[in-house]
PDB file of N, CA and C in Angstrom:
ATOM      1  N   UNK A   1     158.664 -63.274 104.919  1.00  0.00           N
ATOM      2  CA  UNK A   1     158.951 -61.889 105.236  1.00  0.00           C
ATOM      3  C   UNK A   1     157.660 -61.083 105.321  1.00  0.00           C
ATOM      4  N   UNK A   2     156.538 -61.339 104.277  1.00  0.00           N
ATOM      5  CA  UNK A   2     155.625 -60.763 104.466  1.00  0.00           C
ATOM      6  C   UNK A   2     154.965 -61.326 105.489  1.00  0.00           C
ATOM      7  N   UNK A   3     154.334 -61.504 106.419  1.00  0.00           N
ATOM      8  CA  UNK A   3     153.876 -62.160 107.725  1.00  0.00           C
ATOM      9  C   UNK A   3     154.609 -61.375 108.812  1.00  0.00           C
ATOM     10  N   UNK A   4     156.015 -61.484 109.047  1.00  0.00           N
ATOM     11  CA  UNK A   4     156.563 -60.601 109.670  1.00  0.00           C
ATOM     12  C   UNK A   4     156.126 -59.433 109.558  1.00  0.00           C
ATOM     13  N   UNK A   5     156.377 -58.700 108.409  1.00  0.00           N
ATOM     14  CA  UNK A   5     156.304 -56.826 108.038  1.00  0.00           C
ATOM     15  C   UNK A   5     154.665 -56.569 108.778  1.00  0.00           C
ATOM     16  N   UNK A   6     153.551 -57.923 108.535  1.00  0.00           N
ATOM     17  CA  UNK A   6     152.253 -57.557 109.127  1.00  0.00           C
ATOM     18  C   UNK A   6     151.941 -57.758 110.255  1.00  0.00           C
ATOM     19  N   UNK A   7     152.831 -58.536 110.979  1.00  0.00           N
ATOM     20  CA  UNK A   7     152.321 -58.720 112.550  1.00  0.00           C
ATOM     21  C   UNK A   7     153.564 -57.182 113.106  1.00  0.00           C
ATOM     22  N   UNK A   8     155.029 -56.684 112.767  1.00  0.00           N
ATOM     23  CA  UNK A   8     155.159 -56.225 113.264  1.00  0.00           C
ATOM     24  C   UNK A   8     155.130 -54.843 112.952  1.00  0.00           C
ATOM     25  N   UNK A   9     154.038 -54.239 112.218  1.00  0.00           N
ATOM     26  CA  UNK A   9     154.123 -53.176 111.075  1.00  0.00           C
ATOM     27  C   UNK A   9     155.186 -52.230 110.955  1.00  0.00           C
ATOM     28  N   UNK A  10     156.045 -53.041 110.505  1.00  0.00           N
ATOM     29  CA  UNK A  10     157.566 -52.839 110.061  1.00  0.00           C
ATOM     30  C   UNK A  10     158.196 -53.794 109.375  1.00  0.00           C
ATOM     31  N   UNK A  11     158.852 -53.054 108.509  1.00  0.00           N
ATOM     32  CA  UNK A  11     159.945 -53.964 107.979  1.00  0.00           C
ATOM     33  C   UNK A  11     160.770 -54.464 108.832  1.00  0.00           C
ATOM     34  N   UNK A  12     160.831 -56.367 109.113  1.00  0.00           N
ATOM     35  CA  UNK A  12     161.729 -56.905 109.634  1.00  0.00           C
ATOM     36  C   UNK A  12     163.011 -57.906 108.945  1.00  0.00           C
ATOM     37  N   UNK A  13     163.852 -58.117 109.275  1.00  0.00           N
ATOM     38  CA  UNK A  13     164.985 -58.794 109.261  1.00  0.00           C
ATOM     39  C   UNK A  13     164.186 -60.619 109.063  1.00  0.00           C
ATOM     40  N   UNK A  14     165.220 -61.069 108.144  1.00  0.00           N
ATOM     41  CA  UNK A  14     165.000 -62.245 107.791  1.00  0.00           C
ATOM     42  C   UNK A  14     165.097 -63.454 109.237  1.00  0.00           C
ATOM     43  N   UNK A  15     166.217 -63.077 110.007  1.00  0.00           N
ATOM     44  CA  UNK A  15     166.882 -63.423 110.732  1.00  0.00           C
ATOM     45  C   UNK A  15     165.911 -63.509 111.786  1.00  0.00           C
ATOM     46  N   UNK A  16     164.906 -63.082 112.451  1.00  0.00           N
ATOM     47  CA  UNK A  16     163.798 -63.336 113.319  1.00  0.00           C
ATOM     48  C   UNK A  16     162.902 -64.839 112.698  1.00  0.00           C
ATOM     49  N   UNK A  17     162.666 -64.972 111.560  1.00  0.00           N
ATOM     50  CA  UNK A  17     161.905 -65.750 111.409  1.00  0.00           C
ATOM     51  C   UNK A  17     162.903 -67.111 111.200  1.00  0.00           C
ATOM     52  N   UNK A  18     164.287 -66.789 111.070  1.00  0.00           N
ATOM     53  CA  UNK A  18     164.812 -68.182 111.003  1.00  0.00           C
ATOM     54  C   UNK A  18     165.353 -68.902 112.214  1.00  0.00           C
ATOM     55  N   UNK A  19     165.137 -67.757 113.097  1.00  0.00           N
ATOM     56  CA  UNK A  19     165.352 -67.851 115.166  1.00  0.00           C
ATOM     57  C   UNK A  19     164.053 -68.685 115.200  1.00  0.00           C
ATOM     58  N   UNK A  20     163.340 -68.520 114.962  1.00  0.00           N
ATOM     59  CA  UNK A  20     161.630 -68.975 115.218  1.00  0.00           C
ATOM     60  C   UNK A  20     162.023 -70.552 115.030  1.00  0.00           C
ATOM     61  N   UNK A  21     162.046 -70.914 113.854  1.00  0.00           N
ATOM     62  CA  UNK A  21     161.963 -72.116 113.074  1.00  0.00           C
ATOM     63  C   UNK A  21     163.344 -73.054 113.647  1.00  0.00           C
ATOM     64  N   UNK A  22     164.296 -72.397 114.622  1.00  0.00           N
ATOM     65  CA  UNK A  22     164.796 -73.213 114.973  1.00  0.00           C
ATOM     66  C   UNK A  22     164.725 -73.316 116.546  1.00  0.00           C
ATOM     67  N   UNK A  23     163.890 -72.041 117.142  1.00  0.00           N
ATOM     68  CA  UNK A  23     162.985 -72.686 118.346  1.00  0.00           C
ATOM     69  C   UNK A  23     162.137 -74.000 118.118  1.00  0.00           C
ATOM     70  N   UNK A  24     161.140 -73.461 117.217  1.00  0.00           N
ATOM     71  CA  UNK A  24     160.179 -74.755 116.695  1.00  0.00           C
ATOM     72  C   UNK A  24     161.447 -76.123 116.645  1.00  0.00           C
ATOM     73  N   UNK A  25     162.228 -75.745 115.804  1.00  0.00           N
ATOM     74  CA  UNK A  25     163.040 -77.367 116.180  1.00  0.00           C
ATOM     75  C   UNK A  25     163.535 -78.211 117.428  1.00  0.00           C
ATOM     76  N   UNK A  26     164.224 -76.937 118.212  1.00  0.00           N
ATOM     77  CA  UNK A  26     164.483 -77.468 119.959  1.00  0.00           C
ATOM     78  C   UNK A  26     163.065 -77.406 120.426  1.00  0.00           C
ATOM     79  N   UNK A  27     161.812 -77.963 119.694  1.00  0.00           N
ATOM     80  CA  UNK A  27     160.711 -77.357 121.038  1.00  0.00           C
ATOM     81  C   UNK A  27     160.269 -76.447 121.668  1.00  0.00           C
ATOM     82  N   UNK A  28     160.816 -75.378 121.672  1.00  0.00           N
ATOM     83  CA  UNK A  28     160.874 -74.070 122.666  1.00  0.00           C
ATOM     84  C   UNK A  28     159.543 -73.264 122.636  1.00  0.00           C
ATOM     85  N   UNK A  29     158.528 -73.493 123.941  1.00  0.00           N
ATOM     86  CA  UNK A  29     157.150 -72.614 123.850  1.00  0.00           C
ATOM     87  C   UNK A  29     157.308 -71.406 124.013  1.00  0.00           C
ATOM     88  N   UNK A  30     158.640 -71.607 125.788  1.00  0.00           N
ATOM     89  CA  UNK A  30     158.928 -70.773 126.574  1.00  0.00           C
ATOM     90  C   UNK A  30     160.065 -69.950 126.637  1.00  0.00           C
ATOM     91  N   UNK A  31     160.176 -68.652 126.798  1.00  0.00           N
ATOM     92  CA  UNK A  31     161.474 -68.015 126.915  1.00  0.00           C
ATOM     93  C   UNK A  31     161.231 -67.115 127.731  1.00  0.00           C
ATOM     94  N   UNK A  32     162.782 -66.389 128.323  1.00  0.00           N
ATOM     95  CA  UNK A  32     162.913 -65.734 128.899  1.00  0.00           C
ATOM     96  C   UNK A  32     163.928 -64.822 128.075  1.00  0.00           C
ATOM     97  N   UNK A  33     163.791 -63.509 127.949  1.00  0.00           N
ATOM     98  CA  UNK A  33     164.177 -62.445 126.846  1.00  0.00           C
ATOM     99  C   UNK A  33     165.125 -61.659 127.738  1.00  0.00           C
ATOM    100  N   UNK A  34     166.009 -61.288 126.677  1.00  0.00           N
ATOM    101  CA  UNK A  34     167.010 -59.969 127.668  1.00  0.00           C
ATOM    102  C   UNK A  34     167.231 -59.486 126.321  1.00  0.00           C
ATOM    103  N   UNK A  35     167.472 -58.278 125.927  1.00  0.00           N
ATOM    104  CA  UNK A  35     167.256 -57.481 124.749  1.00  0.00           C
ATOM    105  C   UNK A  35     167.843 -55.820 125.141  1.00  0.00           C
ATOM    106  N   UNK A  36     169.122 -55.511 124.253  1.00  0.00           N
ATOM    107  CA  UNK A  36     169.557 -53.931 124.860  1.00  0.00           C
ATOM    108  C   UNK A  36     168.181 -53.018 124.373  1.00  0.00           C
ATOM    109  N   UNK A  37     167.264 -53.508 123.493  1.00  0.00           N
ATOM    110  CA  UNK A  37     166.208 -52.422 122.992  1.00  0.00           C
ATOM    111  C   UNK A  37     165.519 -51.962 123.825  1.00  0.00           C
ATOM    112  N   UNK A  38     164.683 -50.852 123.066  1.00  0.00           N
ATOM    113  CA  UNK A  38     163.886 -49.650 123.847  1.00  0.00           C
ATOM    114  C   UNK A  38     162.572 -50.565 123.684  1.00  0.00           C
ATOM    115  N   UNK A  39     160.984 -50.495 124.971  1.00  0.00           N
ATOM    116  CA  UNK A  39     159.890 -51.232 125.120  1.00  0.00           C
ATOM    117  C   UNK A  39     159.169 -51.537 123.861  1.00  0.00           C
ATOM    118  N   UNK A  40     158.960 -50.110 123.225  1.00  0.00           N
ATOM    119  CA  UNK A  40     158.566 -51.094 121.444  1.00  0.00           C
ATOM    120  C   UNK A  40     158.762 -51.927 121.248  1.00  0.00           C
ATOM    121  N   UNK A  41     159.725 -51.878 120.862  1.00  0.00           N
ATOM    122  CA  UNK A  41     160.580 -52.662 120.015  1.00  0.00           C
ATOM    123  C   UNK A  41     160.269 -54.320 120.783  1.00  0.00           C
ATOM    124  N   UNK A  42     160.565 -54.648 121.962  1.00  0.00           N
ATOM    125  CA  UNK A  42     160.432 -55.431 122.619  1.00  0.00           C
ATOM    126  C   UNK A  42     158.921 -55.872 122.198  1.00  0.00           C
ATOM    127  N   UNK A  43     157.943 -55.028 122.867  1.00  0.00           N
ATOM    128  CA  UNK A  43     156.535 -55.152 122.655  1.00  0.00           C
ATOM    129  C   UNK A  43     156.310 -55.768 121.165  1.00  0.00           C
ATOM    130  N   UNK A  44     157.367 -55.376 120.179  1.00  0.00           N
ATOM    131  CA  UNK A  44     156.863 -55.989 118.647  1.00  0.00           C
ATOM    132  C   UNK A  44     157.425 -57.534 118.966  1.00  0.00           C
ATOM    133  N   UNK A  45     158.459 -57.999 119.226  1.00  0.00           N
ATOM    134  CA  UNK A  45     159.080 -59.012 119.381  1.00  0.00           C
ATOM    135  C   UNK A  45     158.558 -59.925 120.044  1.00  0.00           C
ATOM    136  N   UNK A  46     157.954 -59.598 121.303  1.00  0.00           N
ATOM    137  CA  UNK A  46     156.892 -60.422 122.015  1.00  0.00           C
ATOM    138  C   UNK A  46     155.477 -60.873 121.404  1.00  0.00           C
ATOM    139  N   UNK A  47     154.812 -59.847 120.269  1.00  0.00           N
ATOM    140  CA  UNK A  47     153.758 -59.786 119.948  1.00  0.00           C
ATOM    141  C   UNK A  47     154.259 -60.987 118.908  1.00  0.00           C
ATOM    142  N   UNK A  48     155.533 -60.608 118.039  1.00  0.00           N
ATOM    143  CA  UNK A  48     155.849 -61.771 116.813  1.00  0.00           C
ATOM    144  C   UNK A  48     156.407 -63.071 116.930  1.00  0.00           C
ATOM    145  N   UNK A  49     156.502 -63.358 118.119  1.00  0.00           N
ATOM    146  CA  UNK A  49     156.981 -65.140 118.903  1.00  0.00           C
ATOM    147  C   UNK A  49     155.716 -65.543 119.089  1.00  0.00           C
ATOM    148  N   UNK A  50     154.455 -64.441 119.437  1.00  0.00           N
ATOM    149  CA  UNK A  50     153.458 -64.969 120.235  1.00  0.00           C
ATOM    150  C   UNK A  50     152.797 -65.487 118.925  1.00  0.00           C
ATOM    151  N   UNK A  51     152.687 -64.544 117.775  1.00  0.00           N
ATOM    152  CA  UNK A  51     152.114 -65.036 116.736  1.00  0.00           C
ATOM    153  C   UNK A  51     153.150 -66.628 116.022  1.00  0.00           C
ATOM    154  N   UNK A  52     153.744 -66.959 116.919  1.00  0.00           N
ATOM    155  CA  UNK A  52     154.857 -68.227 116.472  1.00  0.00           C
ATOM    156  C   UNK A  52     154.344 -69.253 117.105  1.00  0.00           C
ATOM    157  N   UNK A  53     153.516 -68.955 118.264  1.00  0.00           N
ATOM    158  CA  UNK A  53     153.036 -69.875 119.271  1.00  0.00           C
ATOM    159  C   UNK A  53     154.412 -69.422 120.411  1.00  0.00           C
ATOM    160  N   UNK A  54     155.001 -68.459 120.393  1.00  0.00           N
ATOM    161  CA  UNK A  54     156.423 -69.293 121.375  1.00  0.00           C
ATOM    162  C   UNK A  54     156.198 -67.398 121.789  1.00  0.00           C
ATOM    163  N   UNK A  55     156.059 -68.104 123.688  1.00  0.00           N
ATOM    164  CA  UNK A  55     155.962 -67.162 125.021  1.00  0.00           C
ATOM    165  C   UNK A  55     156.598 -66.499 125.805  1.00  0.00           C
ATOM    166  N   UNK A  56     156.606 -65.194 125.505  1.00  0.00           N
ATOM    167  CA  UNK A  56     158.050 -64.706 126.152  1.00  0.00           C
ATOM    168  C   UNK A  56     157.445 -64.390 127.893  1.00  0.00           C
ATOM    169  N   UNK A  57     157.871 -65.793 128.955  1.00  0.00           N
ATOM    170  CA  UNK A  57     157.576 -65.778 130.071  1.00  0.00           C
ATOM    171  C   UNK A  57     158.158 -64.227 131.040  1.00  0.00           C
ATOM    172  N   UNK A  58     158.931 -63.875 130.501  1.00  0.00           N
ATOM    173  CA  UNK A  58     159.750 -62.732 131.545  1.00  0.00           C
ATOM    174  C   UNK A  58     161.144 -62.030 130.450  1.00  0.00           C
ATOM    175  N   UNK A  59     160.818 -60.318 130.520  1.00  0.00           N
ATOM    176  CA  UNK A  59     161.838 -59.580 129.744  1.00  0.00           C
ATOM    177  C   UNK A  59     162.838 -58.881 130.913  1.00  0.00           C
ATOM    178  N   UNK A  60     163.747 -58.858 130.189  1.00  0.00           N
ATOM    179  CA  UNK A  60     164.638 -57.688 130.632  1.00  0.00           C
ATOM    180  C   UNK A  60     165.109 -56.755 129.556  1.00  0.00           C
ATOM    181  N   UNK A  61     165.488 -55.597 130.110  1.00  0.00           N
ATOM    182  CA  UNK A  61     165.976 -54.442 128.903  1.00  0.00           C
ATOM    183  C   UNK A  61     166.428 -53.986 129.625  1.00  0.00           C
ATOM    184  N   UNK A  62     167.593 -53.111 128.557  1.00  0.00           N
ATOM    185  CA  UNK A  62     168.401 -51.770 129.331  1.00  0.00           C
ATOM    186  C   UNK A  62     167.716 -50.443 128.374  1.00  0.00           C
ATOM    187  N   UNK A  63     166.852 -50.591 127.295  1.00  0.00           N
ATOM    188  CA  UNK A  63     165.978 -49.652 126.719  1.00  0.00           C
ATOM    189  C   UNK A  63     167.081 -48.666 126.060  1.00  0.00           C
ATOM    190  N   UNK A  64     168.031 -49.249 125.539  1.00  0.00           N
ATOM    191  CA  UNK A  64     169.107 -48.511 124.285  1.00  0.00           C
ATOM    192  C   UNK A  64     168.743 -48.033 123.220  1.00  0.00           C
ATOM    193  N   UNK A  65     168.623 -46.636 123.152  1.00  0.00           N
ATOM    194  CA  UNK A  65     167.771 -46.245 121.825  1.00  0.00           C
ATOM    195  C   UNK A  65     168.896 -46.394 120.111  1.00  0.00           C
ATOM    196  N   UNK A  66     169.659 -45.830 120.719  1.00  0.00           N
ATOM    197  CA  UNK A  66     170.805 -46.458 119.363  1.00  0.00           C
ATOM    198  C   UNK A  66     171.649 -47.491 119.306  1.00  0.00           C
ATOM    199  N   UNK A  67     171.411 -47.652 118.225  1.00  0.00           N
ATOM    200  CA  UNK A  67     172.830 -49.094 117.895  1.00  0.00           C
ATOM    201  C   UNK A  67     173.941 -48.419 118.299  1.00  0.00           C
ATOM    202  N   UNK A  68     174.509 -47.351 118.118  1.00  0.00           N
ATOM    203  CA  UNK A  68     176.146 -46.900 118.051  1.00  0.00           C
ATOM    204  C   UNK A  68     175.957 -47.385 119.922  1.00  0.00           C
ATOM    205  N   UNK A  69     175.396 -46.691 120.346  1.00  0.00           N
ATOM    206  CA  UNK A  69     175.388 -47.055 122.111  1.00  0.00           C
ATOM    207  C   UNK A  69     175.264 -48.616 122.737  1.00  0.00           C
ATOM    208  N   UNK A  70     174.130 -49.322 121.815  1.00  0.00           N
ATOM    209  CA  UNK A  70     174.663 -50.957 121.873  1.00  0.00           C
ATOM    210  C   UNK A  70     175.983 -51.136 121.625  1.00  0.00           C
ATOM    211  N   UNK A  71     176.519 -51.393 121.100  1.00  0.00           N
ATOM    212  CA  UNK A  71     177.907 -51.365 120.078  1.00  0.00           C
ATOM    213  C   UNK A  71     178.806 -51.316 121.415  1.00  0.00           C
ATOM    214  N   UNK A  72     178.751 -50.277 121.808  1.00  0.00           N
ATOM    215  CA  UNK A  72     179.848 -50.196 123.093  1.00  0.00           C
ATOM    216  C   UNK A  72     180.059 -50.215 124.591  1.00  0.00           C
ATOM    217  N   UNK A  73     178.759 -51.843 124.608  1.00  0.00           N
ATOM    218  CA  UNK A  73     178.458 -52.293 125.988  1.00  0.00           C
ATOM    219  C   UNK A  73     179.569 -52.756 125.883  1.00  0.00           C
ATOM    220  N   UNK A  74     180.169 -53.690 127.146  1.00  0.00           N
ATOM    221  CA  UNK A  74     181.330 -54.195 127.009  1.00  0.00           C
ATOM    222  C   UNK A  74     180.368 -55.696 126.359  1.00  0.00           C
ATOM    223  N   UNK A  75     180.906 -56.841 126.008  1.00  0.00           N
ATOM    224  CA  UNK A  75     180.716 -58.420 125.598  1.00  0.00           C
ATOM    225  C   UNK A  75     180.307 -59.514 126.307  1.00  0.00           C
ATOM    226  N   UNK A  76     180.353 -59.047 127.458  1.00  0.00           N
ATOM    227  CA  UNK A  76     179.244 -59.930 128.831  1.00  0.00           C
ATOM    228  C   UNK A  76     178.107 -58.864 129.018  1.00  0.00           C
ATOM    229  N   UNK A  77     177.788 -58.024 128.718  1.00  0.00           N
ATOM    230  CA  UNK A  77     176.970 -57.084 129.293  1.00  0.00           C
ATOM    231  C   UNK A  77     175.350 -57.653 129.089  1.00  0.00           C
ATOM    232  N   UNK A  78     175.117 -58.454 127.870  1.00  0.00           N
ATOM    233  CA  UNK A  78     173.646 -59.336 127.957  1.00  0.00           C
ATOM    234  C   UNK A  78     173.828 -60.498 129.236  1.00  0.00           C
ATOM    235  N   UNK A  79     174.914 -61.025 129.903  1.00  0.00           N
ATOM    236  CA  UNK A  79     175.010 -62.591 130.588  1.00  0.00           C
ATOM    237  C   UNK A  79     174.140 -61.929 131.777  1.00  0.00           C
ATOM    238  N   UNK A  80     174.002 -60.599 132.340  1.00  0.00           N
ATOM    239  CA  UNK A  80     172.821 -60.443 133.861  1.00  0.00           C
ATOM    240  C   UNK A  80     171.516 -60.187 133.815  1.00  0.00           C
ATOM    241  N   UNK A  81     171.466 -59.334 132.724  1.00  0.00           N
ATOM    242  CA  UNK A  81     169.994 -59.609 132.272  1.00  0.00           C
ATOM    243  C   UNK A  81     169.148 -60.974 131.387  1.00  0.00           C
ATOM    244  N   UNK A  82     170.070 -61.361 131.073  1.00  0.00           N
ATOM    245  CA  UNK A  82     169.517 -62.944 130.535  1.00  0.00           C
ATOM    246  C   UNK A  82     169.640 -63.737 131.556  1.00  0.00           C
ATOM    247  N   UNK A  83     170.551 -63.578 132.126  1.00  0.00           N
ATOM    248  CA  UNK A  83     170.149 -64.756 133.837  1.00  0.00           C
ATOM    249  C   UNK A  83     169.412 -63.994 134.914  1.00  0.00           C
ATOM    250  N   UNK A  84     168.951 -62.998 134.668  1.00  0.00           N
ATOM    251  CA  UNK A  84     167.700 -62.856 135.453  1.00  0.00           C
ATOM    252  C   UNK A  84     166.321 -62.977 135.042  1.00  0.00           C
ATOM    253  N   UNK A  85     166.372 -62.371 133.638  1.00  0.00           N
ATOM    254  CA  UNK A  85     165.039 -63.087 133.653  1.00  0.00           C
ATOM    255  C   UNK A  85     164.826 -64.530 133.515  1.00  0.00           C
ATOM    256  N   UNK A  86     165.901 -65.141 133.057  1.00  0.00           N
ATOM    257  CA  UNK A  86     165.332 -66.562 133.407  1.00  0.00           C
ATOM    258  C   UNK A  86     165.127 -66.951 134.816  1.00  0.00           C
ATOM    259  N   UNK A  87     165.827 -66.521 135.962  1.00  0.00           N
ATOM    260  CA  UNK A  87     165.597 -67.127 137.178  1.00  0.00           C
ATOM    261  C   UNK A  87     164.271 -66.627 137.786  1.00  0.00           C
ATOM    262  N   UNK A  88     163.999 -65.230 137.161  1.00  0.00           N
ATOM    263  CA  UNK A  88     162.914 -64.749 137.377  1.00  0.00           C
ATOM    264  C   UNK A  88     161.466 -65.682 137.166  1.00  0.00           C
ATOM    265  N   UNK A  89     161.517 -66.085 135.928  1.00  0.00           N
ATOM    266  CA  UNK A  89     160.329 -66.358 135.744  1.00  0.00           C
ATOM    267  C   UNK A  89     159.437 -67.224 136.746  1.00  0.00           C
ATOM    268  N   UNK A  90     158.414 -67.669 136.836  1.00  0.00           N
ATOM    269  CA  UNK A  90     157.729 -68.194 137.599  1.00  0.00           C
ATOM    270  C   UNK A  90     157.538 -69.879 137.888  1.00  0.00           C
ATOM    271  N   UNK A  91     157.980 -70.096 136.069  1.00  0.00           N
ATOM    272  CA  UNK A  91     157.852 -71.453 135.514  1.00  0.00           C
ATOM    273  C   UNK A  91     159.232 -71.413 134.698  1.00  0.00           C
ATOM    274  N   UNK A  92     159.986 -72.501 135.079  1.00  0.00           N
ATOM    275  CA  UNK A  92     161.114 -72.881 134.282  1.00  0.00           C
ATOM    276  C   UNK A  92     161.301 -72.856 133.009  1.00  0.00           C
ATOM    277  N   UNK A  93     161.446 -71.938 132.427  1.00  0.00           N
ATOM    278  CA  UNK A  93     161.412 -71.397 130.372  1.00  0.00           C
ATOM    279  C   UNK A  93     162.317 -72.736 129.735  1.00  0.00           C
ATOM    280  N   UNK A  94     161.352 -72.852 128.541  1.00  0.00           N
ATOM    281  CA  UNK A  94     162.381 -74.004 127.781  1.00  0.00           C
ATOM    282  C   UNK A  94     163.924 -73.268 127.383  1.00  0.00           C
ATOM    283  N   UNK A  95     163.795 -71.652 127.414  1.00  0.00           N
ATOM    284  CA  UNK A  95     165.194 -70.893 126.990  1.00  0.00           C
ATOM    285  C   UNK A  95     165.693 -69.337 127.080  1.00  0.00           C
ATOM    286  N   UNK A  96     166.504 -69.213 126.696  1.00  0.00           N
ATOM    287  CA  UNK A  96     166.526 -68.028 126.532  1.00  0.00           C
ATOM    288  C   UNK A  96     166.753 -67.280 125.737  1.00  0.00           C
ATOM    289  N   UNK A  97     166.412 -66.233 124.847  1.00  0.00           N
ATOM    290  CA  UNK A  97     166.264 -65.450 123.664  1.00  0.00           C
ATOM    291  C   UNK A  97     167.145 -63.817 124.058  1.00  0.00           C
ATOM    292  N   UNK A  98     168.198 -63.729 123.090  1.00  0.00           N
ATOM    293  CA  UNK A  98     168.587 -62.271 123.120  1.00  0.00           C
ATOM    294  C   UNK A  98     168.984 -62.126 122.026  1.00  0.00           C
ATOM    295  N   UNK A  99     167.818 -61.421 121.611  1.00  0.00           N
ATOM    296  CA  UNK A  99     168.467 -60.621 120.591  1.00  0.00           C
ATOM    297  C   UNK A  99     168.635 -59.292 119.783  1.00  0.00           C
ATOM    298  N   UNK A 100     169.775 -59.439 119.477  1.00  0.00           N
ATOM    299  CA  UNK A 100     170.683 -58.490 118.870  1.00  0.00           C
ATOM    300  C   UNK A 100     172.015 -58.866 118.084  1.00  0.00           C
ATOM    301  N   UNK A 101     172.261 -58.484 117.059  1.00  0.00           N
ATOM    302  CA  UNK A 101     173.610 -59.260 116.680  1.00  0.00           C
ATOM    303  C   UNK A 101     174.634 -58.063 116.997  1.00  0.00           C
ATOM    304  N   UNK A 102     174.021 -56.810 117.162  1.00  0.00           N
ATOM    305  CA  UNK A 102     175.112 -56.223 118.102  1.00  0.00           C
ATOM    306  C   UNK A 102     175.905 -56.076 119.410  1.00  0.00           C
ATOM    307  N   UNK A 103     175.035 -56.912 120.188  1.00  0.00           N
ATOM    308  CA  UNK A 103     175.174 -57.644 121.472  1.00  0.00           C
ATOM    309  C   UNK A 103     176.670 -58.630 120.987  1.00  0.00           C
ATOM    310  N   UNK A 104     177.588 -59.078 121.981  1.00  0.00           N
ATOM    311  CA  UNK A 104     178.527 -59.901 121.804  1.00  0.00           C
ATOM    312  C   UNK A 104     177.743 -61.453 122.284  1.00  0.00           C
ATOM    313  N   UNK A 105     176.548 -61.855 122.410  1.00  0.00           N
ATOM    314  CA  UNK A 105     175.345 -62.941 123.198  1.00  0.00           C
ATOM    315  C   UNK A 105     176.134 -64.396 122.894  1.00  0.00           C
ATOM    316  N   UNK A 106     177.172 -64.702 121.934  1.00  0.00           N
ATOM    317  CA  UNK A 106     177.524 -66.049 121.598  1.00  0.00           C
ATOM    318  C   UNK A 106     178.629 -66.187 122.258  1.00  0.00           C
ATOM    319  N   UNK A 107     179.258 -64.985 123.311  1.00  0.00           N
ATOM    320  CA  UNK A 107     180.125 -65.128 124.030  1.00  0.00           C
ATOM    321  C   UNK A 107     179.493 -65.561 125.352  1.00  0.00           C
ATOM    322  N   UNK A 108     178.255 -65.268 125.922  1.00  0.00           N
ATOM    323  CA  UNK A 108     178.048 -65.937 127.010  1.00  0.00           C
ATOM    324  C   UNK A 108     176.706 -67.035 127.381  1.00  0.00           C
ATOM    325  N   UNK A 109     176.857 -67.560 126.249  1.00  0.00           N
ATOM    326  CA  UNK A 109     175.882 -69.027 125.514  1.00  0.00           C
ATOM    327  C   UNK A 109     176.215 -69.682 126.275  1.00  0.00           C
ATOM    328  N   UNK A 110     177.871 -70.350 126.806  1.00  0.00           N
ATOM    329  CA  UNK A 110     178.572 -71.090 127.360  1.00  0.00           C
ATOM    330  C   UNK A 110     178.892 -70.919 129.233  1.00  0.00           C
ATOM    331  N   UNK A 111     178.505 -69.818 129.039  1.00  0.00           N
ATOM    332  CA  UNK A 111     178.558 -69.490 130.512  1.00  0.00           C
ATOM    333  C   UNK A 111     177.566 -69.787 131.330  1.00  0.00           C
ATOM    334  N   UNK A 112     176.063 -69.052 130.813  1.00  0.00           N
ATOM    335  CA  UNK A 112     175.173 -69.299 130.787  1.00  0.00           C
ATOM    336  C   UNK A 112     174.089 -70.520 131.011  1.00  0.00           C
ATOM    337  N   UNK A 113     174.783 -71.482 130.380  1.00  0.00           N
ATOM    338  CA  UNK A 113     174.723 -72.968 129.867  1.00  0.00           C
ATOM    339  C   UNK A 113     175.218 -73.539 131.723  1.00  0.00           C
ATOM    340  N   UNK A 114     176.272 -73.023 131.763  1.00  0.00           N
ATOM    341  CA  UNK A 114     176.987 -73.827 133.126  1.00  0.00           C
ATOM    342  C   UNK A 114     176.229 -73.281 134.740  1.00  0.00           C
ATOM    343  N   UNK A 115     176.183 -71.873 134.426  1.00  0.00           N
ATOM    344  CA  UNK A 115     175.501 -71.556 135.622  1.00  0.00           C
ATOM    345  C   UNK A 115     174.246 -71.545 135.370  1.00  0.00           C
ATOM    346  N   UNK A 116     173.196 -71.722 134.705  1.00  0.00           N
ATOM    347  CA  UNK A 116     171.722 -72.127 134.859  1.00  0.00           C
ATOM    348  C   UNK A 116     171.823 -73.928 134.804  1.00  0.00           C
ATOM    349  N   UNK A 117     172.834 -74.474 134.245  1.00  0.00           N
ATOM    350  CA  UNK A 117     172.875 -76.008 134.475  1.00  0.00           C
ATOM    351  C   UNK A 117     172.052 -76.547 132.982  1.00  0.00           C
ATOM    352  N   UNK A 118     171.682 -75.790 132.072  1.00  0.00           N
ATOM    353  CA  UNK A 118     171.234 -76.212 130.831  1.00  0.00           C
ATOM    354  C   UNK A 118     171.551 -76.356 129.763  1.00  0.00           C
ATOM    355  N   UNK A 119     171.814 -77.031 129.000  1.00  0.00           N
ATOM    356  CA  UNK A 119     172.222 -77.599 127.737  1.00  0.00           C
ATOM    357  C   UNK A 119     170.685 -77.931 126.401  1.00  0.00           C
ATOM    358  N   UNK A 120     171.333 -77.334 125.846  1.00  0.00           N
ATOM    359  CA  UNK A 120     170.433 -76.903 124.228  1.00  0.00           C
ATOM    360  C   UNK A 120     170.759 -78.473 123.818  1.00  0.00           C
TER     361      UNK A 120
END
């Protein structure tokens, strides 16, 4: 936790560093990010994968400044910005990263999976 709080000078969530460690397990250098957050926020997240070794090739955002306003995207609303920046990128990403646990994102894991043709 402390490592986190200093690369992102903020108090962070446990839950970033245990995303990390199970990139490190699938391998994952590369990602492609879709995230409802505002560019900070992003900018910290990119800066704290990079300090992981692991590259966020291409972002997307809708730059949501509050949670209550995340909260009441509809539950596919991460599946177009996560399949664009992956198709976006330049070089084929080992994955894709969204996060938020206010996002509904484990609803379109499976979708995702079928129309990019990839399996974790």
């Amino acid at each position: 936790m402390n490592r986190l709080t200093v690369v992102l000078s903020a108090l962070a969530l446990a839950g970033t560093a245990a995303e990390c460690e199970a990139m490190r397990a699938l391998k994952v250098r590369t990602l492609a990010m879709a995230t409802p957050f505002r560019q900070f926020i992003n900018d910290r997240l990119v800066k704290y994968l990079a300090s992981e070794q692991i590259t966020v090739t291409h972002k997307k955002s809708f730059g949501i400044e509050r949670n209550t306003e995340i909260r009441r995207q509809p539950i596919p609303v991460e599946y177009n910005p996560a399949r664009t920046a992956y198709l976006e990128c330049e070089k084929r990403p080992d994955g894709i990263y969204i996060p938020c646990g206010g996002w509904g994102s484990i609803h379109s894991v499976d979708l995702l999976e079928r129309d990019l043709d990839r399996r974790c």
